[in-house]
Protein backbone atom coordinates (compact mmCIF):
# COMPACT_ATOMS: atom_id res chain seq x y z
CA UNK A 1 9.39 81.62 -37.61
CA UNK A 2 9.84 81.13 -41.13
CA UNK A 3 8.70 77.87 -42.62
CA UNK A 4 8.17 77.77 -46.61
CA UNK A 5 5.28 76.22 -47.66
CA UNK A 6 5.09 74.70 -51.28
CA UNK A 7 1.76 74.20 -52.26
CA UNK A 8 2.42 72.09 -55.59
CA UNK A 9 4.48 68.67 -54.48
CA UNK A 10 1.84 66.66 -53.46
CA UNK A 11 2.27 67.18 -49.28
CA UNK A 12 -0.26 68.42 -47.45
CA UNK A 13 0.30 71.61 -45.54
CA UNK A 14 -0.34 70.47 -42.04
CA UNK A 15 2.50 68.20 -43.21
CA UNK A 16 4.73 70.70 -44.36
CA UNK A 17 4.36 72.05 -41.06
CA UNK A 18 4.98 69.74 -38.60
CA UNK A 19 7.86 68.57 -40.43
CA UNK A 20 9.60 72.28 -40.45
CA UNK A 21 8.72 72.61 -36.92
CA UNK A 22 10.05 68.81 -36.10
CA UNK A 23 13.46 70.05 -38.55
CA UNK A 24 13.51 72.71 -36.53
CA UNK A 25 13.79 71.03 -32.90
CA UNK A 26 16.21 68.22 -33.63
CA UNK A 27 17.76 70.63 -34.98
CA UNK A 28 18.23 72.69 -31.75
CA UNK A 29 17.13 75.23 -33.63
CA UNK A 30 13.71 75.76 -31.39
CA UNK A 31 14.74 75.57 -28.01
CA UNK A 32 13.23 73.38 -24.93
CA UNK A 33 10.34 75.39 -23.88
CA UNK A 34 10.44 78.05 -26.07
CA UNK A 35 6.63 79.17 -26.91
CA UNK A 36 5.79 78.87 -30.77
CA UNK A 37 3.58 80.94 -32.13
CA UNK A 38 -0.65 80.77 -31.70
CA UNK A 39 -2.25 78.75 -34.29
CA UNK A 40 -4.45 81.87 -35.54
CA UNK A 41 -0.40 84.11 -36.14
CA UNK A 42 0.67 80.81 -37.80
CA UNK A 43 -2.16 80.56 -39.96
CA UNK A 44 -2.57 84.14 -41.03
CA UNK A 45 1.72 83.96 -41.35
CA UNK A 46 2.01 81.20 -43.54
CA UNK A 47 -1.64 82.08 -45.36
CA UNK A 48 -3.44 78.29 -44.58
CA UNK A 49 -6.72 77.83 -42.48
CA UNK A 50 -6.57 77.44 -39.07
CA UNK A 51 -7.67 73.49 -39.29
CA UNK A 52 -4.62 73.40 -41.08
CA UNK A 53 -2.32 74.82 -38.08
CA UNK A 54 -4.38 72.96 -35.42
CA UNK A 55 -4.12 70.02 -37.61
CA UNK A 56 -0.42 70.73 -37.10
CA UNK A 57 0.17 71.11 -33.70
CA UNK A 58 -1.87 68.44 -32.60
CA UNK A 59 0.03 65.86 -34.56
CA UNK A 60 3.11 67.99 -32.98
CA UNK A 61 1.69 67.17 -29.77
CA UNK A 62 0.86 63.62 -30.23
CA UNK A 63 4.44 63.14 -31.18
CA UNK A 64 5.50 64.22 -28.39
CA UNK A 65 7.10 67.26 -29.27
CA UNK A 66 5.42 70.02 -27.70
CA UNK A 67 3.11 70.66 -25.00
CA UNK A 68 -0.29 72.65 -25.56
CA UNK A 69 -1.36 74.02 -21.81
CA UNK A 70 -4.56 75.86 -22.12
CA UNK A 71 -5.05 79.43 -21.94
CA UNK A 72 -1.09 80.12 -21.99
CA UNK A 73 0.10 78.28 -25.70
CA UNK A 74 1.82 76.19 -27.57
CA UNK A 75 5.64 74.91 -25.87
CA UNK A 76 8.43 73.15 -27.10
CA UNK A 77 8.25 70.32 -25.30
CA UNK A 78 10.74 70.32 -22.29
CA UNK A 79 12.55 67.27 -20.84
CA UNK A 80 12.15 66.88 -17.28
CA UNK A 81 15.67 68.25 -15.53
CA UNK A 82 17.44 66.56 -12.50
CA UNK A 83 17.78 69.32 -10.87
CA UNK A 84 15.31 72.45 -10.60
CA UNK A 85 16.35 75.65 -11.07
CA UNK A 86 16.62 78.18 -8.51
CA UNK A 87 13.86 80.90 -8.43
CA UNK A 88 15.77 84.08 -10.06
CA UNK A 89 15.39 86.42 -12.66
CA UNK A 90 15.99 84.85 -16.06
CA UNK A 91 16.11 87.46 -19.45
CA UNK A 92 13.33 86.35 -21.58
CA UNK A 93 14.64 85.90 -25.40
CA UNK A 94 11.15 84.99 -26.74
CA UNK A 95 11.78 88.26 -28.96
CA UNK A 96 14.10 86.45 -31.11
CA UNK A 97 11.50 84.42 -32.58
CA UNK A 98 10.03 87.46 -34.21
CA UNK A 99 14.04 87.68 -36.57
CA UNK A 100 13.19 85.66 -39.07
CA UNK A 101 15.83 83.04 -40.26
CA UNK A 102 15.82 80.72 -43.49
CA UNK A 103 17.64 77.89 -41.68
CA UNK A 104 14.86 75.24 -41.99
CA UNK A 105 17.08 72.50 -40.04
CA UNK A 106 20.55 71.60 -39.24
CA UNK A 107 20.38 68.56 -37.69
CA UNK A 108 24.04 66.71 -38.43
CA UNK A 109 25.69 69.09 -36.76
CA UNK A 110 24.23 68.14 -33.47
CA UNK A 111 25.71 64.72 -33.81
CA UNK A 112 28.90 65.50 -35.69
CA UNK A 113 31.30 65.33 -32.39
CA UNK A 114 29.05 63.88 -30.05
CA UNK A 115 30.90 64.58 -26.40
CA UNK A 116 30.22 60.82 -25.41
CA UNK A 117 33.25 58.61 -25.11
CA UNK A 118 32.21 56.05 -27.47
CA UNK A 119 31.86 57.88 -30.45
CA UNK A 120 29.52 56.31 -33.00
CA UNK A 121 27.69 59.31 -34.30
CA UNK A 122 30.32 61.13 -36.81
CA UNK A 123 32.32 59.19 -40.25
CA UNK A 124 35.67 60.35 -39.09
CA UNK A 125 38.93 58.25 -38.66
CA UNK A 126 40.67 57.57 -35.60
CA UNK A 127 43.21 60.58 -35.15
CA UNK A 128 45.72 57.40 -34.53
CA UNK A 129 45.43 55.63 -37.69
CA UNK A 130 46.68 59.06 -39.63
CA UNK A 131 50.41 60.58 -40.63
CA UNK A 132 50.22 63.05 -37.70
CA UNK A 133 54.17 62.67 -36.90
CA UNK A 134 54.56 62.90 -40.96
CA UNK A 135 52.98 65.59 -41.36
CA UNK A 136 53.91 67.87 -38.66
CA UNK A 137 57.10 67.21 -40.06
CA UNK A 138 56.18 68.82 -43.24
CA UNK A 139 53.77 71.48 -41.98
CA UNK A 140 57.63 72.80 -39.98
CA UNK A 141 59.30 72.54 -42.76
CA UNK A 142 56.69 74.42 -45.36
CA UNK A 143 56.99 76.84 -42.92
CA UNK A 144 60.90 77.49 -42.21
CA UNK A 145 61.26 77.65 -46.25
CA UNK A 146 58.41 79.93 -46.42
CA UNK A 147 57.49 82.21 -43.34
CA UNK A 148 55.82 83.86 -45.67
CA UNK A 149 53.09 82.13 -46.26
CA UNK A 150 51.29 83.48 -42.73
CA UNK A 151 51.17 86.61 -44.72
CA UNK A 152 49.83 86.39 -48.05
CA UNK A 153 46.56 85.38 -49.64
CA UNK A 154 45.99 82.56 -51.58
CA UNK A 155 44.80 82.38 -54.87
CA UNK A 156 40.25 82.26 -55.10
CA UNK A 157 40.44 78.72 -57.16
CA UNK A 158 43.36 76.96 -54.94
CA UNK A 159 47.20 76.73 -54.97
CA UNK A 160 47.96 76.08 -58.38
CA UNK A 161 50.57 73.85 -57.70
CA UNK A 162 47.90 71.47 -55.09
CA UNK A 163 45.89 71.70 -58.30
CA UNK A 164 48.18 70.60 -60.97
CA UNK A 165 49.02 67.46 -58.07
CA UNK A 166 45.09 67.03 -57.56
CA UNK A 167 44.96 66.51 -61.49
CA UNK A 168 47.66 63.63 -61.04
CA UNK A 169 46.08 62.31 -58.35
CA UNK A 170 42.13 62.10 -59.80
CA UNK A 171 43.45 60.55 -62.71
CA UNK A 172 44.24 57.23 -60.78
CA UNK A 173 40.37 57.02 -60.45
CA UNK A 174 39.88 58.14 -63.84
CA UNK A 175 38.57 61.25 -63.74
CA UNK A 176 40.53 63.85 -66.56
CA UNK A 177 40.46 67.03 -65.14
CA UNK A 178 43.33 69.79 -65.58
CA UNK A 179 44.80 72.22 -63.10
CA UNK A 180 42.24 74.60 -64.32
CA UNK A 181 39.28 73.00 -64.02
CA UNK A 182 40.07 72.09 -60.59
CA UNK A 183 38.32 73.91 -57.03
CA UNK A 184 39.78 74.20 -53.70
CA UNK A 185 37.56 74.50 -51.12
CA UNK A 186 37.49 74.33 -47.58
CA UNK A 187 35.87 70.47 -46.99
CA UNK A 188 33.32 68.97 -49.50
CA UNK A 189 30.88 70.50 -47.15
CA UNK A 190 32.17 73.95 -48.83
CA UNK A 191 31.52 72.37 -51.69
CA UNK A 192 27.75 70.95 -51.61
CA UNK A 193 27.09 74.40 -50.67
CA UNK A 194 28.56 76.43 -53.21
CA UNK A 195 26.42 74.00 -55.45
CA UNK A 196 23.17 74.81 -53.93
CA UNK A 197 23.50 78.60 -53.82
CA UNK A 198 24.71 79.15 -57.27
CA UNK A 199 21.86 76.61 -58.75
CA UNK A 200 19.27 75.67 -56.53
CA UNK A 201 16.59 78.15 -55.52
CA UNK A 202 13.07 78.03 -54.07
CA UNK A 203 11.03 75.61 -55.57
CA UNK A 204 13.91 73.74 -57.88
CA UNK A 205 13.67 70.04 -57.89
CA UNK A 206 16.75 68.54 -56.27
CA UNK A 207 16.64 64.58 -55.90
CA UNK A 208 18.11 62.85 -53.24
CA UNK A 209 18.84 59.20 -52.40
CA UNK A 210 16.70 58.30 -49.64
CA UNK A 211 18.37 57.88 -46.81
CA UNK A 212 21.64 60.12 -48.01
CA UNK A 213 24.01 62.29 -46.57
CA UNK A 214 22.63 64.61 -43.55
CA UNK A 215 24.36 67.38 -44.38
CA UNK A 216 23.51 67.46 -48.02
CA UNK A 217 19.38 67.77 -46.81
CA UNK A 218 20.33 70.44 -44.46
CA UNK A 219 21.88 72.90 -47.12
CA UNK A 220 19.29 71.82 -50.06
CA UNK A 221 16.49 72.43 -47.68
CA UNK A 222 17.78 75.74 -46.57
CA UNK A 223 17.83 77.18 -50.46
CA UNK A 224 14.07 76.47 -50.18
CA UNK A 225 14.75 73.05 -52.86
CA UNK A 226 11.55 71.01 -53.10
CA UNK A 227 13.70 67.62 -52.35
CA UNK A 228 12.39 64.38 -53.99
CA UNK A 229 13.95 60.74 -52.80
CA UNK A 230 14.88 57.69 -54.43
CA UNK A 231 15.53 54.98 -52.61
CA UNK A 232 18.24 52.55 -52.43
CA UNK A 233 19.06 48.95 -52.34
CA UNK A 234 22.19 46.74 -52.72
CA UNK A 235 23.10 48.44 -55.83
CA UNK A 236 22.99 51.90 -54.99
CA UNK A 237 20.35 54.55 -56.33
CA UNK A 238 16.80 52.23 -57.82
CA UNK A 239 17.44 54.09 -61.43
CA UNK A 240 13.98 52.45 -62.27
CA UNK A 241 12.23 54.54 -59.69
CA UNK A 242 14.21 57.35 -60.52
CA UNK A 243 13.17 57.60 -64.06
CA UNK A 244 9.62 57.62 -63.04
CA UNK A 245 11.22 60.53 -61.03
CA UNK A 246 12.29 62.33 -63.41
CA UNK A 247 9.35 62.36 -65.83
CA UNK A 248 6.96 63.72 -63.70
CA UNK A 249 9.28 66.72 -61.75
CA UNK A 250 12.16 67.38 -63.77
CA UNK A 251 14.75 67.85 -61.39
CA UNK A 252 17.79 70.88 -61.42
CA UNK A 253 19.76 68.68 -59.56
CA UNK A 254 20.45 64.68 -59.25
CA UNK A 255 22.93 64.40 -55.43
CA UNK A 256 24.41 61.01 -55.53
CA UNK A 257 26.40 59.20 -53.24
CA UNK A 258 27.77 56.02 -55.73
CA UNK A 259 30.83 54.73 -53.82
CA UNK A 260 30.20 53.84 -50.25
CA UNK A 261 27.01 55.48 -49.58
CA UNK A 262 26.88 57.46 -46.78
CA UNK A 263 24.83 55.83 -44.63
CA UNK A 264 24.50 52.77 -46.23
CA UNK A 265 27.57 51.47 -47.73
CA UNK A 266 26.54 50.35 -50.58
CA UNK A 267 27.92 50.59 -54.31
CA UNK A 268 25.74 51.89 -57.16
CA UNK A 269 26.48 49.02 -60.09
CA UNK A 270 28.18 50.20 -62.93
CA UNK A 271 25.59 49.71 -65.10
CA UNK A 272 22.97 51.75 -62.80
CA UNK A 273 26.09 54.32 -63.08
CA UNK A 274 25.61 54.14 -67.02
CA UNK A 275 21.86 54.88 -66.77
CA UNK A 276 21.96 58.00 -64.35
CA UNK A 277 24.61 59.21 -66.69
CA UNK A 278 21.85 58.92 -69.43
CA UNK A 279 19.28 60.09 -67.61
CA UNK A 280 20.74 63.35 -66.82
CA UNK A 281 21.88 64.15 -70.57
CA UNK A 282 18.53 63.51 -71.79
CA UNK A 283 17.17 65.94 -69.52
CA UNK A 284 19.90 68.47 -69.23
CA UNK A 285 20.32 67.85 -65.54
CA UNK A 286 23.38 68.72 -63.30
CA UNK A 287 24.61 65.15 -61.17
CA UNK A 288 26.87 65.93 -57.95
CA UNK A 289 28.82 62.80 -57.39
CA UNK A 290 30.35 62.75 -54.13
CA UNK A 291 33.19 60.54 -53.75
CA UNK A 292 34.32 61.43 -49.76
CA UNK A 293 36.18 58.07 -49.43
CA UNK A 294 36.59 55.49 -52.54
CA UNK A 295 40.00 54.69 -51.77
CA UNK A 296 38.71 52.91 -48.92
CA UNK A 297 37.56 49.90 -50.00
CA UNK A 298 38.04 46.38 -48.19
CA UNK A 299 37.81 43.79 -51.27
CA UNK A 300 37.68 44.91 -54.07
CA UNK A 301 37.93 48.52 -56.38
CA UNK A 302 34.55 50.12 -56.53
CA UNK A 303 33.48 51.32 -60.22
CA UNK A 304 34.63 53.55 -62.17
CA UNK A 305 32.76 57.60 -60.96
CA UNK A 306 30.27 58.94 -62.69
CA UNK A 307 32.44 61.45 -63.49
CA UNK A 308 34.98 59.83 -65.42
CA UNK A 309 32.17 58.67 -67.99
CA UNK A 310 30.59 62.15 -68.03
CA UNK A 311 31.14 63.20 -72.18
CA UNK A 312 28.95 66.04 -71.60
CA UNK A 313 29.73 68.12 -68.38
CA UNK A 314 26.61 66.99 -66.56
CA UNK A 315 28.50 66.23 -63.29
CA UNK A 316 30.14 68.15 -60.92
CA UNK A 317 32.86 65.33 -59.29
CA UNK A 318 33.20 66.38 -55.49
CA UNK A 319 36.79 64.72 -53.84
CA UNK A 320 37.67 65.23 -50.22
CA UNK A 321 40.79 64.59 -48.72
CA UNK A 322 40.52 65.60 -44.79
CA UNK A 323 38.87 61.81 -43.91
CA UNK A 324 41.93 60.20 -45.18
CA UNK A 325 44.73 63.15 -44.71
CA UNK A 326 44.38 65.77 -42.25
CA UNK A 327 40.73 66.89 -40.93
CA UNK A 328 41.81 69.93 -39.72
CA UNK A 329 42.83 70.94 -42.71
CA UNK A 330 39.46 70.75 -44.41
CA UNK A 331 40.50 70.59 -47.74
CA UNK A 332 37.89 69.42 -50.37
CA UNK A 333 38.37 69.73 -54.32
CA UNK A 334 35.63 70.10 -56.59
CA UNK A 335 35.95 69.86 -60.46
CA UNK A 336 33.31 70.34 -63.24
CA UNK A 337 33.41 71.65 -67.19
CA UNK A 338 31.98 74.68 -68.92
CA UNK A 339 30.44 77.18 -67.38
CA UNK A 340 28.91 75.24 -64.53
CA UNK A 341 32.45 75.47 -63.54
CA UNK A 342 33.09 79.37 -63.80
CA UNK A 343 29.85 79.98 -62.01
CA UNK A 344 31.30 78.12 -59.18
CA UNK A 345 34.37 79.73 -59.48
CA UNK A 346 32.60 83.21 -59.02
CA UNK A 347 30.50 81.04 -56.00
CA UNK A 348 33.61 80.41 -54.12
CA UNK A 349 35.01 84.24 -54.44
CA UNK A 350 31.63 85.48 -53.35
CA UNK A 351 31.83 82.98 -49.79
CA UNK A 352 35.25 83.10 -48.82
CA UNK A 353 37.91 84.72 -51.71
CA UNK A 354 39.96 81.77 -51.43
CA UNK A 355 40.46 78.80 -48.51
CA UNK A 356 43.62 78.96 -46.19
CA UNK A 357 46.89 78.85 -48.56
CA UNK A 358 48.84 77.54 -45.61
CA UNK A 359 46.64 73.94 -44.94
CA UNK A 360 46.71 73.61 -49.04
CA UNK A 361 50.91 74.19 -49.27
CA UNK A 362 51.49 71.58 -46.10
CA UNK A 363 49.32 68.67 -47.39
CA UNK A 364 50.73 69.53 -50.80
CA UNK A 365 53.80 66.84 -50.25
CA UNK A 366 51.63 63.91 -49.25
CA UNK A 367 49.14 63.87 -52.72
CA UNK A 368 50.99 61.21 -54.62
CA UNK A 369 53.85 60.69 -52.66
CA UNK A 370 54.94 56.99 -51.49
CA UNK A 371 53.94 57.37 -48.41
CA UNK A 372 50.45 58.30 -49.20
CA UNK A 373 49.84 55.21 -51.01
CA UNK A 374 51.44 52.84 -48.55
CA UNK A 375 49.16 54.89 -45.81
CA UNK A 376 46.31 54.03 -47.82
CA UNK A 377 46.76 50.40 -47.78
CA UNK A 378 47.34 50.60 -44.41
CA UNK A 379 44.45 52.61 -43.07
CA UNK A 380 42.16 49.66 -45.13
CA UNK A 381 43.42 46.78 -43.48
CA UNK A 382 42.51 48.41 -40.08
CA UNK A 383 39.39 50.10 -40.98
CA UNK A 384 38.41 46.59 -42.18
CA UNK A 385 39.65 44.93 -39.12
CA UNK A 386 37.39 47.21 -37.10
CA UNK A 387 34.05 46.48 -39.27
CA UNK A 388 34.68 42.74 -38.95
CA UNK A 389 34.65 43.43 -35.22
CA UNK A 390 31.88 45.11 -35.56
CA UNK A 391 29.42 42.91 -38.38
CA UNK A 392 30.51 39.69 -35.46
CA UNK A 393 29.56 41.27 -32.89
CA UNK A 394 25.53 42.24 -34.13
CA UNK A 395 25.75 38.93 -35.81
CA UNK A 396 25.96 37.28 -32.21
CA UNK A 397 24.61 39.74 -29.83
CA UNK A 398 21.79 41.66 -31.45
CA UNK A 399 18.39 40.71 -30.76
CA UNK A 400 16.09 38.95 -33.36
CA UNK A 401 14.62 41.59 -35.88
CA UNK A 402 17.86 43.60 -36.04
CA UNK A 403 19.56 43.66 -39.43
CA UNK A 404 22.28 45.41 -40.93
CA UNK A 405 24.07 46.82 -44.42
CA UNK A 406 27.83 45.33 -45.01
CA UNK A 407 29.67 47.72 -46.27
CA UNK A 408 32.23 46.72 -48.73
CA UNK A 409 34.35 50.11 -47.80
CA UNK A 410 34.04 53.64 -46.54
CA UNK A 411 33.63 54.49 -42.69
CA UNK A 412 29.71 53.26 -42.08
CA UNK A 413 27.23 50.83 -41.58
CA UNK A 414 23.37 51.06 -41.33
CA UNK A 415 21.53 49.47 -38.92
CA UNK A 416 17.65 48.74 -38.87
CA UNK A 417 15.56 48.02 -36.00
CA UNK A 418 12.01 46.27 -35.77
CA UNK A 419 9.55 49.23 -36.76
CA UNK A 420 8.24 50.21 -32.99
CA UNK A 421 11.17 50.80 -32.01
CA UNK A 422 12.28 54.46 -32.07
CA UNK A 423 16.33 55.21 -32.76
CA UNK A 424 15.91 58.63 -30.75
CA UNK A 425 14.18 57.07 -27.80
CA UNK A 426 17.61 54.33 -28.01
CA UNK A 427 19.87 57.24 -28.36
CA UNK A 428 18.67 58.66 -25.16
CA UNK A 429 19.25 55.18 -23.55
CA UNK A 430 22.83 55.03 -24.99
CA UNK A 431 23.87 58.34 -24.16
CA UNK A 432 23.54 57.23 -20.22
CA UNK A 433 26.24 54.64 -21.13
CA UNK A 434 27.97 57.46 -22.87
CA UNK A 435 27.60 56.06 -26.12
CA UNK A 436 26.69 57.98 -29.54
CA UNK A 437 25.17 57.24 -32.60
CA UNK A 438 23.56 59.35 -35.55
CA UNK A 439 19.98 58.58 -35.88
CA UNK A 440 18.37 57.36 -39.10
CA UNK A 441 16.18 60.22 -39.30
CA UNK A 442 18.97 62.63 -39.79
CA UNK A 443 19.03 61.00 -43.01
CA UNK A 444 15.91 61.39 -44.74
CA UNK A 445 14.43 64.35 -46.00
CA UNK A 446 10.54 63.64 -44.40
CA UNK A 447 11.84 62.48 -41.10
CA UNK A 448 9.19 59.52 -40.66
CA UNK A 449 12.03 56.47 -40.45
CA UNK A 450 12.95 56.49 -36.90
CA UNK A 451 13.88 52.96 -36.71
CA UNK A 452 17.13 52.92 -38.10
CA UNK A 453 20.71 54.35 -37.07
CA UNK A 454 24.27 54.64 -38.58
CA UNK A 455 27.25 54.12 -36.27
CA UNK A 456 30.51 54.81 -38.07
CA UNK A 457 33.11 52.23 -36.89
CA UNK A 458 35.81 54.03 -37.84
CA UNK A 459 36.78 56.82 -34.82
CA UNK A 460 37.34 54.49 -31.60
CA UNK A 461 39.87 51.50 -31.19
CA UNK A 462 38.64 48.14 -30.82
CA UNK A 463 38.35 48.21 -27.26
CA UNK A 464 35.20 51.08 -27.44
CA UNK A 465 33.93 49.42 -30.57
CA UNK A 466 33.44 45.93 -28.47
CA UNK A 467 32.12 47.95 -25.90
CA UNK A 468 29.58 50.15 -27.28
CA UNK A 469 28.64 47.74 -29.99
CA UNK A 470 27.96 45.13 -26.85
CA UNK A 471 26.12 47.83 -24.80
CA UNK A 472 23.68 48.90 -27.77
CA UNK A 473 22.69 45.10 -28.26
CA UNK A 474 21.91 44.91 -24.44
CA UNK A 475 19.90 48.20 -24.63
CA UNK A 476 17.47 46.73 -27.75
CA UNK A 477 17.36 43.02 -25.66
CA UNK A 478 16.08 45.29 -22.35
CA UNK A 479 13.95 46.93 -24.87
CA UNK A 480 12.18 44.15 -26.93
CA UNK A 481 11.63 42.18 -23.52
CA UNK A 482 9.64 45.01 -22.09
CA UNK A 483 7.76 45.30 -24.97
CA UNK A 484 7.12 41.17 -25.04
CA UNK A 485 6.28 41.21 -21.17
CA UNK A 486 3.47 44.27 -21.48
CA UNK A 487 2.21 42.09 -24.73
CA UNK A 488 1.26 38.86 -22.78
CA UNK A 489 -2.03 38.13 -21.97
CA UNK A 490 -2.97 37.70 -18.45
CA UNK A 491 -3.62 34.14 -17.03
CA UNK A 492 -7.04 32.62 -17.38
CA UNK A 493 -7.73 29.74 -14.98
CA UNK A 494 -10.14 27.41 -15.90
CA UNK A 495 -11.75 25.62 -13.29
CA UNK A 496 -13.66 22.50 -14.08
């Protein structure tokens, strides 16, 4: 089991590895009752005393995610099954932990497309609320006037004709980038990760906002990053806390969420936009800005990106357009300047020589046509119909103690829960009423904030929003009044 331990950033090692291990199980990663390895292989693997394992485990086990049983080891702990398993032979794969992997978690895809019917857990839109009929209109005829598209490659850096349409279309948010300094790839999740293996290797600094994107933590952590959060409030990233940051661990690379913060939903103020922009130049530092969904806003424009103020090539401007288009298209676009940009370039050729030319030629029509723009408008008004439902709702059903981001745009909104109560433990609960939701810890980088949870109100209709919305608030009521009935004191009678 390979966990990297960095002995310089200020967490102790027991830390380090309980949190791997912990990465590791939400993850799926580590399987229900899968034996980990003795605290004296551990120790002598990973070179740290064996207080320092034990030290581990036991807060492991005190967690509640594994089970020591003496004289046979240390188990992944193993949920108790409904039905037992017939007595046969089962084929031991206990090897495999011996194949060493560098995947230190992967934890959003476990939630991305949850199989519950109310579907909370993944910042997706409603298949309904898209073009489909539109577009499978143009997808036949892309086709008919060129079959032969099913037979040739496309070109590493993108169609150059989606590229040359991409450069008309960023320059509505102001971002000046030409055809050539433009990236296809397949979903900004293509993207982050051509980022992180061309600049980002064991030990470099990478900060994060804390929480941020899960995704984002899973690839940084698996190039070995040492990741360092900022937190942030109603104005996006605290700069402030970020310059302290900065001067102590200078970082390789600043990931930034300003538009609709995924999970939040907050926007980073212009001028806190102004001063990351600064910070970065004076320390030569490489900003990712991704903008997933800033044409979804429900009152007013957001600010103008990072990238459009970026005189000196310090960001790399991330755009994706399967929320808002066609997911299954996964089509993401990445541009940057210099030779941050070429390295990419040679990134991208080295993963995948080039993303599907037939996806990029049939969404190709709908970049800056009419119908694009009035789709737009239209797919705000009901994304902002469906978080009114849903900020009413909490405001009248959820218990006291609850509170809640309101996002002014994008497809999520944060919710936080008194601090005893654990957003796994509700999870569980919901997922009996067939309801999802991606857990707050997914979000952070250390994994210690389990009371709060993102639901993304933008997949189900109304009907499943009222529904699951209602059912969540009647899970934390049940909750909070067990809790306040096992906190009352018995009776004392006083006789006199």
């Amino acid at each position: 089991m390979q966990i990297d331990i960095q002995r310089n950033i200020g967490v102790s090692l027991s830390k380090q590895i309980y949190q791997s291990i912990v990465d590791r199980i939400r993850s799926g990663l580590l399987e229900e009752g899968l034996k980990l390895p003795s605290v004296r292989n551990l120790s002598k693997e990973l070179e740290v005393s064996l207080v320092t394992a034990v030290k581990a485990y036991k807060q492991l086990e005190q967690d509640g995610f594994v089970n020591s049983i003496q004289g046979k080891g240390t188990f992944v702990k193993t949920k108790i099954k409904e039905k037992k398993r017939e007595k046969e032979a089962i084929p031991s794969y206990d090897w495999q932990l011996s194949l060493q992997d560098y995947l230190p978690r992967s934890q959003f895809a476990r939630y991305h497309m949850a199989p519950q019917k109310v579907h909370l857990s993944s910042s997706m839109i409603d298949p309904k609320l898209l073009p489909n009929r539109y577009f499978v209109h143009e997808v036949q005829q892309v086709l008919s006037e060129n079959p032969e598209l099913l037979s040739i490659y496309g070109n590493v850096q993108g169609d150059s004709q989606l590229r040359s349409e991409m450069s008309t279309y960023l320059k509505r948010s102001g971002v000046l980038s030409t055809p050539e300094n433009i990236l296809v790839t397949s979903g900004l999740q293509q993207s982050i990760d051509l980022i992180a293996r061309t600049f980002v290797g064991p030990g470099d600094v990478v900060i994060m906002e804390a929480p941020t994107y899960p995704g984002a933590i899973d690839i940084f952590r698996g190039r070995g990053a040492t990741i360092l959060t900022v937190p942030v409030d109603k104005d996006g990233m605290r700069i402030d806390i970020l310059q302290n940051v900065c001067e102590k661990n200078k970082p390789k690379v600043i990931f930034t969420i300003p538009t609709f913060h995924n999970p939040t939903g907050v926007v980073m103020s212009l001028k806190r936009r102004k001063q990351l922009l600064d910070i970065a130049r004076s320390i030569h530092c490489i900003i990712v800005e991704d903008d997933p969904c800033s044409e979804i806003y429900f009152e007013k424009k957001p600010p103008v990106t990072l990238k459009s103020m970026d005189q000196f090539g310090n960001v790399i401007y991330l755009r994706g357009l399967s929320k808002t288009i066609a997911p299954s298209c996964r089509i993401g676009i990445l541009t940057a300047s210099g030779s941050i940009f070429n390295r990419l370039l040679a990134a991208k050729a080295n993963a995948d020589l080039g993303s599907p030319l037939l996806t990029q030629k049939a969404i190709l029509p709908l970049i800056n046509s009419k119908r694009m723009i009035d789709h737009t408008k239209k797919l705000r008004t009901a994304l902002k119909i469906r978080r009114d439902l849903v900020l009413d709702l909490l405001t009248s059903l959820s218990p006291e103690g609850v509170s809640w981001t309101i996002p002014e745009g994008g497809l999520n909104l944060w919710i936080s829960l008194p601090s005893w109560i654990d957003s796994h433990f509700l999870l569980s609960e919901a997922k009996k009423q067939q309801i999802s939701f991606l857990p707050g810890t997914a979000c952070f980088t250390s994994g210690q904030e389990n009371n709060h949870l993102r639901i993304s109100y933008s997949y189900i209709n109304e009907e499943l929003l009222t529904h699951g919305i209602t059912t969540l608030c009647n899970i934390l009521h049940a909750m909070i009044s067990s809790k306040k009935i096992s906190e009352t004191p018995p009776y004392t009678i006083f006789l006199g």
